[in-house]
PDB file of N, CA and C in Angstrom:
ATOM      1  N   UNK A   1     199.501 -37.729 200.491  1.00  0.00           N
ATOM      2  CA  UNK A   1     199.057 -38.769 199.564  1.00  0.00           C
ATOM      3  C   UNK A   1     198.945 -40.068 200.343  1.00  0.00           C
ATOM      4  N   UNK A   2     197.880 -41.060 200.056  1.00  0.00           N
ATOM      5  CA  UNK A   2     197.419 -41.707 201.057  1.00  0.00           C
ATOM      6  C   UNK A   2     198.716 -43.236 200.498  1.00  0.00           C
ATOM      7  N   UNK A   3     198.929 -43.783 201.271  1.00  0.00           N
ATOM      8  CA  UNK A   3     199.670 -44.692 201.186  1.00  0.00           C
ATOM      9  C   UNK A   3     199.194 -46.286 200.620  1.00  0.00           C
ATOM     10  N   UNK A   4     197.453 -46.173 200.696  1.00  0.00           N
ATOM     11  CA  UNK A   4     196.357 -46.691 200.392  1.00  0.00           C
ATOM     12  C   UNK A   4     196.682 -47.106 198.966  1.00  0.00           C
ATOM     13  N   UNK A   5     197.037 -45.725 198.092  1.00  0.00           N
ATOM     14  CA  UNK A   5     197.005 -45.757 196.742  1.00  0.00           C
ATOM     15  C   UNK A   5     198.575 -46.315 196.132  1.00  0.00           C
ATOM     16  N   UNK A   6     199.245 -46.177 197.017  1.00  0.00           N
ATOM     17  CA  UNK A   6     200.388 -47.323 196.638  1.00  0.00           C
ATOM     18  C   UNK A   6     200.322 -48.916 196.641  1.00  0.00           C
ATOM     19  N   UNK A   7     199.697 -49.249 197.655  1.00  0.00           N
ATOM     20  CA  UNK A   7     199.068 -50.445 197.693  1.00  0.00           C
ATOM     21  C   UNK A   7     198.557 -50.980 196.881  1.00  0.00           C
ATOM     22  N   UNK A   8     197.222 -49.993 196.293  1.00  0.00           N
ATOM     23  CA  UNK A   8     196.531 -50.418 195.143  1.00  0.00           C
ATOM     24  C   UNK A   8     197.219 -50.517 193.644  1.00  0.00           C
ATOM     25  N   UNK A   9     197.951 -49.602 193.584  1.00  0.00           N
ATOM     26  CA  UNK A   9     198.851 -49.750 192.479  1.00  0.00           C
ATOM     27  C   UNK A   9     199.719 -50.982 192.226  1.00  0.00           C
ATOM     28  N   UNK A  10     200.101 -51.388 193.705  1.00  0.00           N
ATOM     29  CA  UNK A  10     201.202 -52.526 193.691  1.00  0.00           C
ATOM     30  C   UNK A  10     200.042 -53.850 193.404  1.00  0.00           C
ATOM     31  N   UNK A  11     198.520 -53.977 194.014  1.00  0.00           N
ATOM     32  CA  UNK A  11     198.034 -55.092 193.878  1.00  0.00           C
ATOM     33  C   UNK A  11     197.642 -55.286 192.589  1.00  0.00           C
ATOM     34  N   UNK A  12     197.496 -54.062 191.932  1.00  0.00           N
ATOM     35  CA  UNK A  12     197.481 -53.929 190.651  1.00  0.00           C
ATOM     36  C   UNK A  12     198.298 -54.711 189.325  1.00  0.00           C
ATOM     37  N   UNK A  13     199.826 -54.397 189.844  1.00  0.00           N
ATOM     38  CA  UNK A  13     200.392 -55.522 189.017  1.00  0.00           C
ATOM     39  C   UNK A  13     200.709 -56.436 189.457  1.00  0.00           C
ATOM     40  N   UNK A  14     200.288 -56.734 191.032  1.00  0.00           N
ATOM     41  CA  UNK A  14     200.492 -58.294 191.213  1.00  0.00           C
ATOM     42  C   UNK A  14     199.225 -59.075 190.055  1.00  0.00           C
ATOM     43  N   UNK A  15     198.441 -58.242 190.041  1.00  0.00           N
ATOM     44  CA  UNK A  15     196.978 -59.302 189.488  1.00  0.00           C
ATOM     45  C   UNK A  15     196.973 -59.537 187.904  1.00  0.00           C
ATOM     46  N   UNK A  16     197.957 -58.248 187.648  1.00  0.00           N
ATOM     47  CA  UNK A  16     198.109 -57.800 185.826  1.00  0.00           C
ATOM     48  C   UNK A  16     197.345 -56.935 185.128  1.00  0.00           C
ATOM     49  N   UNK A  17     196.292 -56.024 186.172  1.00  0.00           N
ATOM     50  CA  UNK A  17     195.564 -54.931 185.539  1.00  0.00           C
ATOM     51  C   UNK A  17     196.424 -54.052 185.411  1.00  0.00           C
ATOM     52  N   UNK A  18     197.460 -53.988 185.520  1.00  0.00           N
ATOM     53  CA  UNK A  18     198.681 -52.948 185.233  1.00  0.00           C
ATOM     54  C   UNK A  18     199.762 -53.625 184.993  1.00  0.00           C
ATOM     55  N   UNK A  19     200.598 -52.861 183.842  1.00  0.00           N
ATOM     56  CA  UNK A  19     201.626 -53.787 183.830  1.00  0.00           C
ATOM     57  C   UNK A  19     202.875 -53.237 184.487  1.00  0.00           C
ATOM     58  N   UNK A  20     203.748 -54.019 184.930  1.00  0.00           N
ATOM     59  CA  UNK A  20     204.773 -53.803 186.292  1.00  0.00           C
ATOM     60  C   UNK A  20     205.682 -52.164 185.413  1.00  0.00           C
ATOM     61  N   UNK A  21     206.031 -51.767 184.683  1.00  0.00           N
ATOM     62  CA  UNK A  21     206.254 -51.017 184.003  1.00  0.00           C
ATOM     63  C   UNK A  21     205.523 -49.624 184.446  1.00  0.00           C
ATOM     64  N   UNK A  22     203.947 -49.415 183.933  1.00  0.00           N
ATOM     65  CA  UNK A  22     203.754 -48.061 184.441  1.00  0.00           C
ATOM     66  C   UNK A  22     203.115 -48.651 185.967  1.00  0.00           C
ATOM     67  N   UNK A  23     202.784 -49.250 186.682  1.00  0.00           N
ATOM     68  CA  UNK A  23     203.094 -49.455 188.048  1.00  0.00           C
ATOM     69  C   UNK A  23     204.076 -48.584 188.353  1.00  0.00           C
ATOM     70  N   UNK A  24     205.325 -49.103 188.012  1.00  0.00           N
ATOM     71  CA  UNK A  24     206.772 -48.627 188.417  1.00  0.00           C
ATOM     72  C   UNK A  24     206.292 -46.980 188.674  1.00  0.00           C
ATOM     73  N   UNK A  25     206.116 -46.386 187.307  1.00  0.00           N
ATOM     74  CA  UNK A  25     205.713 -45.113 187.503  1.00  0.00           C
ATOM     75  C   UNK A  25     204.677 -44.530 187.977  1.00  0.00           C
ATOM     76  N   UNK A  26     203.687 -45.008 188.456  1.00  0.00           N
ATOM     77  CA  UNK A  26     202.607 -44.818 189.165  1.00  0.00           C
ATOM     78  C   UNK A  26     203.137 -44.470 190.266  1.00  0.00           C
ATOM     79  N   UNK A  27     203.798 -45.794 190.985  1.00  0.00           N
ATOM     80  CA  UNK A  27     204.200 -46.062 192.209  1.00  0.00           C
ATOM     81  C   UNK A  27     204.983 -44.624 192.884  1.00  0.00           C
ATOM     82  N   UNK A  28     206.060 -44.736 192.161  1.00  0.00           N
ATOM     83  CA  UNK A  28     207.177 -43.227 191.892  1.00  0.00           C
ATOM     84  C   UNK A  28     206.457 -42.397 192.176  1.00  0.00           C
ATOM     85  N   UNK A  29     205.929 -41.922 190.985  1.00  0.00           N
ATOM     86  CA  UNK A  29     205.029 -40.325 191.628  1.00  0.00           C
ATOM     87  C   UNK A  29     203.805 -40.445 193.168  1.00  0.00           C
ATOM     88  N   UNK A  30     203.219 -41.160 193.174  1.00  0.00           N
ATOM     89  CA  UNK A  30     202.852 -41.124 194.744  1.00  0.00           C
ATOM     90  C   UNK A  30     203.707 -41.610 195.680  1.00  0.00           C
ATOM     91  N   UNK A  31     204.942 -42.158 195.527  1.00  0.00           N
ATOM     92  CA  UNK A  31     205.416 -42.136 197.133  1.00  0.00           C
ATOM     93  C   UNK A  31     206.603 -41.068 197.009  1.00  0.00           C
ATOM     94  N   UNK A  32     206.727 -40.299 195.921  1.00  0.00           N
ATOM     95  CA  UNK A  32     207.260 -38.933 196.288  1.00  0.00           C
ATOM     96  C   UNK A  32     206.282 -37.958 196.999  1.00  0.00           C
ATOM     97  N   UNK A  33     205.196 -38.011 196.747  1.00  0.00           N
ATOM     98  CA  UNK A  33     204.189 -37.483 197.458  1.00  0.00           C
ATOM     99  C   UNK A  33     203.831 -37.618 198.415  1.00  0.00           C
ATOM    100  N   UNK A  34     204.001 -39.039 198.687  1.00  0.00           N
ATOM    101  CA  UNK A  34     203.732 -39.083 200.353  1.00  0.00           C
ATOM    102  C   UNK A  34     205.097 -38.916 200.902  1.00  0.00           C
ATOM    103  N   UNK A  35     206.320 -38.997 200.756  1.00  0.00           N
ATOM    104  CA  UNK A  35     207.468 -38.414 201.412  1.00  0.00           C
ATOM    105  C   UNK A  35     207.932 -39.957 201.461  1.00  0.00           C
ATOM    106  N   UNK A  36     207.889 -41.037 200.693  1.00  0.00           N
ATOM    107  CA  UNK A  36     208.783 -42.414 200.652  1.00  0.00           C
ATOM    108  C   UNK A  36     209.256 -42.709 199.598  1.00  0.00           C
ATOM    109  N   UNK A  37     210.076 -41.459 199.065  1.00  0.00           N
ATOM    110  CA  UNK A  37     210.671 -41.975 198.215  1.00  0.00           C
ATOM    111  C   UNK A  37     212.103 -42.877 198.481  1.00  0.00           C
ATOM    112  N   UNK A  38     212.622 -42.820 200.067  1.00  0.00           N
ATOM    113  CA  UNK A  38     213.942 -43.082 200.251  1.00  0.00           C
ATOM    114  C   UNK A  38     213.296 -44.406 201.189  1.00  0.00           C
ATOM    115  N   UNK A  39     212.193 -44.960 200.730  1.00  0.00           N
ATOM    116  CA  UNK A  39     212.021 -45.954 201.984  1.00  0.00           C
ATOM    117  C   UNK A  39     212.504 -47.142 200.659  1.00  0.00           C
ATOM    118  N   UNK A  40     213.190 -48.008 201.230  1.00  0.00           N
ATOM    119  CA  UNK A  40     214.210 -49.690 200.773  1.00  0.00           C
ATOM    120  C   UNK A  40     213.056 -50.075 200.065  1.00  0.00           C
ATOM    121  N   UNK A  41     211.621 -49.909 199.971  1.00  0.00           N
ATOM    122  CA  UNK A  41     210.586 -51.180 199.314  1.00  0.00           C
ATOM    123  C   UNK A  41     210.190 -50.126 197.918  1.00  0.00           C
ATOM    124  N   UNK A  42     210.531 -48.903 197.833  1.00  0.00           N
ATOM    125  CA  UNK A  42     209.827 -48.316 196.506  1.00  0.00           C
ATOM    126  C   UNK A  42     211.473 -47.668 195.968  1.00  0.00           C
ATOM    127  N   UNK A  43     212.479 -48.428 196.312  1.00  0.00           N
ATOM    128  CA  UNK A  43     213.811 -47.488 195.576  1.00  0.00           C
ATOM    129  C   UNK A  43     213.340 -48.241 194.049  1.00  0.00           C
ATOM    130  N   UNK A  44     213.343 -49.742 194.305  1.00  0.00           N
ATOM    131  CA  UNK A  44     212.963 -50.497 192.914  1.00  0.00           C
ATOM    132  C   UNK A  44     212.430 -49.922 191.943  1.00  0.00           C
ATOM    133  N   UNK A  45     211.275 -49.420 192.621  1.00  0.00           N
ATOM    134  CA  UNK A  45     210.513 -49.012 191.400  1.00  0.00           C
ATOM    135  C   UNK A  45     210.662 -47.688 191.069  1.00  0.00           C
ATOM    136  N   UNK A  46     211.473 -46.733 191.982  1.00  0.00           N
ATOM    137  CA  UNK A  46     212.584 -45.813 191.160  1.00  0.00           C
ATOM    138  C   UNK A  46     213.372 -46.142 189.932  1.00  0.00           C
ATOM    139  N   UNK A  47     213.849 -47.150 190.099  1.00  0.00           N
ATOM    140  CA  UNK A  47     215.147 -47.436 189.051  1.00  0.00           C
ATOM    141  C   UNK A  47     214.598 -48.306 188.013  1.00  0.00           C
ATOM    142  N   UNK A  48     213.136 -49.247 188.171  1.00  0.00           N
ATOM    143  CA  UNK A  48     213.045 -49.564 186.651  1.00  0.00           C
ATOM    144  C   UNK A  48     211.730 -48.204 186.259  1.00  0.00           C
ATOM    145  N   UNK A  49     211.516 -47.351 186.876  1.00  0.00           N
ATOM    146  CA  UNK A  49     210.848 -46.620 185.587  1.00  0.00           C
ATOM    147  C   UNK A  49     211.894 -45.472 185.131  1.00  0.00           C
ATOM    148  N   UNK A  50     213.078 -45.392 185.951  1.00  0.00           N
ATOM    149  CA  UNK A  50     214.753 -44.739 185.585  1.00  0.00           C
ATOM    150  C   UNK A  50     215.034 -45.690 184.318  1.00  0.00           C
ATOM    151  N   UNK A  51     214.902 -46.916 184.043  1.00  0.00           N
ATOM    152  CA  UNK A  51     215.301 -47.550 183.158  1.00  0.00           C
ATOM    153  C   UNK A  51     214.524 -48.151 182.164  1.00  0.00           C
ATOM    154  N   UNK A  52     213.175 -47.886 182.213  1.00  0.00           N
ATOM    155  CA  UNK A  52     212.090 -47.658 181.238  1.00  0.00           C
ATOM    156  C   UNK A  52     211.458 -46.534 180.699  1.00  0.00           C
ATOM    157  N   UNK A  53     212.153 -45.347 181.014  1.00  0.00           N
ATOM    158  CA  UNK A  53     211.685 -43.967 180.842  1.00  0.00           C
ATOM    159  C   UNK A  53     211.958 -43.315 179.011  1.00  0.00           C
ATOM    160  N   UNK A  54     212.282 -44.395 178.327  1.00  0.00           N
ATOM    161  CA  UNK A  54     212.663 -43.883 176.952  1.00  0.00           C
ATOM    162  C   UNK A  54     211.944 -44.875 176.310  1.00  0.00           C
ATOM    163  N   UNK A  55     211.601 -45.535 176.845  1.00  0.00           N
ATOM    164  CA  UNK A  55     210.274 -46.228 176.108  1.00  0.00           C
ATOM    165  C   UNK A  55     208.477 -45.798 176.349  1.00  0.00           C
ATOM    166  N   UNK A  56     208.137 -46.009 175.085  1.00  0.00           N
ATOM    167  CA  UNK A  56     207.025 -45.150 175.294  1.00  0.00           C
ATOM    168  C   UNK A  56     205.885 -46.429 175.850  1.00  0.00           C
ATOM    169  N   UNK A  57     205.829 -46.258 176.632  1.00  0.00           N
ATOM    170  CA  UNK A  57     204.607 -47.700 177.635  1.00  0.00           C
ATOM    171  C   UNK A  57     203.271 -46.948 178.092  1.00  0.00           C
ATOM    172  N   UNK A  58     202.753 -45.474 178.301  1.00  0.00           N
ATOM    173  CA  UNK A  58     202.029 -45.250 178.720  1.00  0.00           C
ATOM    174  C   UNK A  58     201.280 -44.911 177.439  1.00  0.00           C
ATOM    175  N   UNK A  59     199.847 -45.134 177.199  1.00  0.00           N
ATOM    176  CA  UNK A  59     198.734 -45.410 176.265  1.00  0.00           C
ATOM    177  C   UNK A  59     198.786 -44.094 175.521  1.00  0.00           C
ATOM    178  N   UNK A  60     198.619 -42.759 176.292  1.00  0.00           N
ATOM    179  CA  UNK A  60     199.079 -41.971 175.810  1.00  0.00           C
ATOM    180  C   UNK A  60     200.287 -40.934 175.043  1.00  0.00           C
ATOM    181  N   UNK A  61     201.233 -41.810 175.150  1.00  0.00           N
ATOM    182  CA  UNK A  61     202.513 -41.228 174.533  1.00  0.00           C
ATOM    183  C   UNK A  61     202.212 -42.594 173.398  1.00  0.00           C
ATOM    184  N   UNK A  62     202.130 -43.380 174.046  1.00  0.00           N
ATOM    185  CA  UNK A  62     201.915 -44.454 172.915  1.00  0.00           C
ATOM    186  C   UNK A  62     201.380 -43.791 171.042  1.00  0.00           C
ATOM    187  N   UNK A  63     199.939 -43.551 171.868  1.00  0.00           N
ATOM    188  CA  UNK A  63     199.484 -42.715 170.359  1.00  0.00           C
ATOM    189  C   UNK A  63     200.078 -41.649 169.722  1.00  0.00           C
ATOM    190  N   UNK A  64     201.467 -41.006 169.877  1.00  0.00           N
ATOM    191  CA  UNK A  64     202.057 -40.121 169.641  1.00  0.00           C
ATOM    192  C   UNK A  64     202.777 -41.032 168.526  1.00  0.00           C
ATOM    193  N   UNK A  65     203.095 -42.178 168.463  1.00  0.00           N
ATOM    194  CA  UNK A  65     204.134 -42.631 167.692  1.00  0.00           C
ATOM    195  C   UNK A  65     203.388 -43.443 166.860  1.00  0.00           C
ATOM    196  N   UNK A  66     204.528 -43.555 165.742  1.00  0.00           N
ATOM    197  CA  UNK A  66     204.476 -44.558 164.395  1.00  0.00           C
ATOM    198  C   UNK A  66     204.115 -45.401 164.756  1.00  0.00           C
ATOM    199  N   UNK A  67     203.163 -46.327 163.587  1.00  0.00           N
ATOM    200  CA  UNK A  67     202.737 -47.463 164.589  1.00  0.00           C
ATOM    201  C   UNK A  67     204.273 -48.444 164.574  1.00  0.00           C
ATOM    202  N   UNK A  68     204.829 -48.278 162.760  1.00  0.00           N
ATOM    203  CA  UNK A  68     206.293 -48.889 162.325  1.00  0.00           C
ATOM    204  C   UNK A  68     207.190 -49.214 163.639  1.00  0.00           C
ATOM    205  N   UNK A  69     207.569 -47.778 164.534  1.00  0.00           N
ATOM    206  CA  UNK A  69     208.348 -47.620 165.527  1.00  0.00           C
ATOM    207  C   UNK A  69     208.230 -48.115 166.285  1.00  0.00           C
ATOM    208  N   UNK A  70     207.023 -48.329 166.770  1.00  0.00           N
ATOM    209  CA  UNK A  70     205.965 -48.841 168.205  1.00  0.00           C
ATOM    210  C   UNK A  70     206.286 -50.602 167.981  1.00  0.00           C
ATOM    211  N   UNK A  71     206.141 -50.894 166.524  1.00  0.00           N
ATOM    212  CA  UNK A  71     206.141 -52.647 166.484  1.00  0.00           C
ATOM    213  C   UNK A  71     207.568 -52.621 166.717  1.00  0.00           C
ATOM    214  N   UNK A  72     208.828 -52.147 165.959  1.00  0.00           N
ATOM    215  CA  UNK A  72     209.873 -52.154 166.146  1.00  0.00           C
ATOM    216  C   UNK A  72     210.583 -52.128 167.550  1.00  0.00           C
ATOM    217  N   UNK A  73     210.133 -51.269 168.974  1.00  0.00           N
ATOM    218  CA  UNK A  73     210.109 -51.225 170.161  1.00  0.00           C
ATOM    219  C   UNK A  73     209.921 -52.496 170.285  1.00  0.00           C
ATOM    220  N   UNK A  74     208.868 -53.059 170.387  1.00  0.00           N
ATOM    221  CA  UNK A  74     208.171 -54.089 171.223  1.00  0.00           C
ATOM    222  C   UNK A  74     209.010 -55.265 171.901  1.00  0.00           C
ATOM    223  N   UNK A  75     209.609 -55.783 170.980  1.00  0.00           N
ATOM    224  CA  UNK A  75     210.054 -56.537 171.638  1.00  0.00           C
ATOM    225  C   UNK A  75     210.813 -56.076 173.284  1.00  0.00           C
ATOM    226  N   UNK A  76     211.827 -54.859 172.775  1.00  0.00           N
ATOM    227  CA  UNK A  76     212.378 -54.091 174.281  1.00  0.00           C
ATOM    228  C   UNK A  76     211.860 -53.676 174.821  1.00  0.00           C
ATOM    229  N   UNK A  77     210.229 -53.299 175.222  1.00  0.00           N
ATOM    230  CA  UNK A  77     208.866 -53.189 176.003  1.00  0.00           C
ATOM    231  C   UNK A  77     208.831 -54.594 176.340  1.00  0.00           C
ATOM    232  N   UNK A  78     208.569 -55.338 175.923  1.00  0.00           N
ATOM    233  CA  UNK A  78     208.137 -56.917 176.228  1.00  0.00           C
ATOM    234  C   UNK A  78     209.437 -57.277 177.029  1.00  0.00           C
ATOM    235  N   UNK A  79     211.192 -57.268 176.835  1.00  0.00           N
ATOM    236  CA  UNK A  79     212.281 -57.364 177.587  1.00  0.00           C
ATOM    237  C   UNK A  79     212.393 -56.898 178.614  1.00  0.00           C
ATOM    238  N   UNK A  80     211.952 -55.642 178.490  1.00  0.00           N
ATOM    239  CA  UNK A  80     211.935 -54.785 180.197  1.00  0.00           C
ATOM    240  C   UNK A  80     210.860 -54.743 180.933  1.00  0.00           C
ATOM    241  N   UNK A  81     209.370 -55.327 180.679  1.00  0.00           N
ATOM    242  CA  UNK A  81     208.680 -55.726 181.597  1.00  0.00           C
ATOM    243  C   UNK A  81     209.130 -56.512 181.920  1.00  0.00           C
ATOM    244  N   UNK A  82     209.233 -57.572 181.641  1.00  0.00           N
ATOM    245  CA  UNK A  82     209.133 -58.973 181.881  1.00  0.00           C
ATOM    246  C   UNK A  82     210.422 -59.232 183.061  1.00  0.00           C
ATOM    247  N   UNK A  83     211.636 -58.084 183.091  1.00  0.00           N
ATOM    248  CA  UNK A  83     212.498 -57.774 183.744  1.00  0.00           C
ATOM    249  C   UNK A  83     211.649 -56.770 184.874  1.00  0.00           C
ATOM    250  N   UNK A  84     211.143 -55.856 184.548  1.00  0.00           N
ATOM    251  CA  UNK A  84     210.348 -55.409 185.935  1.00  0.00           C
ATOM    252  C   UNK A  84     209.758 -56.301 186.419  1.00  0.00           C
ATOM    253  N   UNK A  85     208.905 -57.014 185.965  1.00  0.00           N
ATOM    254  CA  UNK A  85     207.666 -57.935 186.865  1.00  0.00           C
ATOM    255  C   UNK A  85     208.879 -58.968 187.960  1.00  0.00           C
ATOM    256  N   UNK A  86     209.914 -59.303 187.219  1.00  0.00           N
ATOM    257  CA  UNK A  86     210.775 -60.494 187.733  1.00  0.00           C
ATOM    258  C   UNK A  86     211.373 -59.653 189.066  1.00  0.00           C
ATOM    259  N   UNK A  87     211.489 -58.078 188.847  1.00  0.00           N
ATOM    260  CA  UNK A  87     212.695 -57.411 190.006  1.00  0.00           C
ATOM    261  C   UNK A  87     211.376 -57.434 191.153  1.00  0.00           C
ATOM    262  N   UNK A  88     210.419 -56.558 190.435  1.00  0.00           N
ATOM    263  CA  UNK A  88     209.393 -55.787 191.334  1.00  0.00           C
ATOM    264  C   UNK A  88     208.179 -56.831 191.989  1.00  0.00           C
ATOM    265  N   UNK A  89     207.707 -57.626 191.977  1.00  0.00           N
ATOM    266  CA  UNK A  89     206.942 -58.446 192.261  1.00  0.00           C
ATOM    267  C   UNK A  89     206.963 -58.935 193.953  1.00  0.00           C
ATOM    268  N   UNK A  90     208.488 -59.145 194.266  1.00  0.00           N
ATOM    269  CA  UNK A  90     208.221 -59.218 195.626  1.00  0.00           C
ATOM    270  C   UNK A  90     207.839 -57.888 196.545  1.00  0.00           C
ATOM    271  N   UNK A  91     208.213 -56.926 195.900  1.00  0.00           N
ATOM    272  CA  UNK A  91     208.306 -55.283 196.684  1.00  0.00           C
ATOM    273  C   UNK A  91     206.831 -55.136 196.370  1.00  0.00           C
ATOM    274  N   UNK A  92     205.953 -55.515 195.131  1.00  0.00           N
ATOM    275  CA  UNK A  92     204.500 -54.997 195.258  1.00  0.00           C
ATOM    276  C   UNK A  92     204.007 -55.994 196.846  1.00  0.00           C
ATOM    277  N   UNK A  93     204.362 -57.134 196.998  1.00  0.00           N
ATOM    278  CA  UNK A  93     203.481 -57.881 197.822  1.00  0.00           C
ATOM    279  C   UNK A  93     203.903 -57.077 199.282  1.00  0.00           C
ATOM    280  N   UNK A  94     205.229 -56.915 199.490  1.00  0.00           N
ATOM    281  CA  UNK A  94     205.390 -56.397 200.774  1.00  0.00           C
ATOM    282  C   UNK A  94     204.979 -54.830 200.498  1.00  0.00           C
ATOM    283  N   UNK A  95     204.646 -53.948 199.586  1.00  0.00           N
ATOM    284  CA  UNK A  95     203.434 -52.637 199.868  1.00  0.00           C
ATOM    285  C   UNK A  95     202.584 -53.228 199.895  1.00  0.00           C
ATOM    286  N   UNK A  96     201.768 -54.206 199.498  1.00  0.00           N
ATOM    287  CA  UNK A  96     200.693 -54.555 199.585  1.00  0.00           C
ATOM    288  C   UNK A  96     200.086 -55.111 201.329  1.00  0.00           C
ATOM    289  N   UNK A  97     201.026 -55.873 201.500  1.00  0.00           N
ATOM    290  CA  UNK A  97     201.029 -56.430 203.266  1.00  0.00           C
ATOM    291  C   UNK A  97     201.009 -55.053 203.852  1.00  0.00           C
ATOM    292  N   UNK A  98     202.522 -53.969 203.910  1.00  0.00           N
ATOM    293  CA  UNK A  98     202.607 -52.801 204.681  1.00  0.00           C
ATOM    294  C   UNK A  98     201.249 -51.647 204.696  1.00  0.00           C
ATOM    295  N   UNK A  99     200.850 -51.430 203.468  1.00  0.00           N
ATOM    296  CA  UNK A  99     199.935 -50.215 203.082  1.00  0.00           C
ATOM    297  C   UNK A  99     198.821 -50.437 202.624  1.00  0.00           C
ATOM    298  N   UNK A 100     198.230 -52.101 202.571  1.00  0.00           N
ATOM    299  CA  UNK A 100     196.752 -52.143 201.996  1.00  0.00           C
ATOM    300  C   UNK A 100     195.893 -52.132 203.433  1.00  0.00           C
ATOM    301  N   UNK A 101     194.659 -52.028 202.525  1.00  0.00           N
ATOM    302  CA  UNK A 101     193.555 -52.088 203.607  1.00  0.00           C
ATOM    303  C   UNK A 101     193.430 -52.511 205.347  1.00  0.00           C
ATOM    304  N   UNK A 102     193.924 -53.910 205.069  1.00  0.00           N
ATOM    305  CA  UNK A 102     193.824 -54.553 206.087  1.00  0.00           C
ATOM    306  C   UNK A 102     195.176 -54.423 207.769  1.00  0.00           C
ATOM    307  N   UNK A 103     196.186 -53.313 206.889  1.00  0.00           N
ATOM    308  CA  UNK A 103     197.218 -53.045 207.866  1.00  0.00           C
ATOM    309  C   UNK A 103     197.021 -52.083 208.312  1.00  0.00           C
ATOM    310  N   UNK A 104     196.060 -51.436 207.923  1.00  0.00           N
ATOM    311  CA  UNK A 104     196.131 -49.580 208.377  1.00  0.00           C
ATOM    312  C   UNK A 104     195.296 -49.611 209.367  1.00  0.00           C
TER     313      UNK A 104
END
């Protein structure tokens, strides 16, 4: 798995076309794939989609639920991004420096 696509994921929620949340999990499943899951710059985003994983944030599980439930969530969707973007933000810029375009 190209390391390319971690990059893009991370510039992704630096810019806000993604929000730092499924980033997190984006991120996760390709750098288990490329074999970094134990590298110091993607443990982060191990542990907040470990700690966003019972909330439903991806579009598709989304439509699975009440909308009642979904407004009721929100606010603790809105608490734990806003806590990812604050943890994860420096770790997207340094994948972004290490694994975008211009380093490879």
């Amino acid at each position: 798995m190209s390391t390319q696509a971690i990059a893009e994921a991370a510039a992704a929620m630096l810019d806000g076309s993604t929000s730092y949340l499924l980033g997190a999990r984006e991120i996760m499943g390709l750098a288990f794939k490329a074999g970094l899951d134990r590298d110091p710059d993607i443990g982060p985003f191990i542990g907040a989609d470990s700690e966003s994983d019972a909330l439903p944030i991806d579009p598709d599980q989304r439509k699975l639920w009440h909308p009642e439930a979904l407004a009721q969530l929100e606010p603790a969707i809105a608490a734990k991004e806003q806590w990812a973007a604050s943890l994860l933000r420096p770790y997207c810029v340094r994948l972004v420096e290490r694994f975008g375009s211009n380093s490879n």
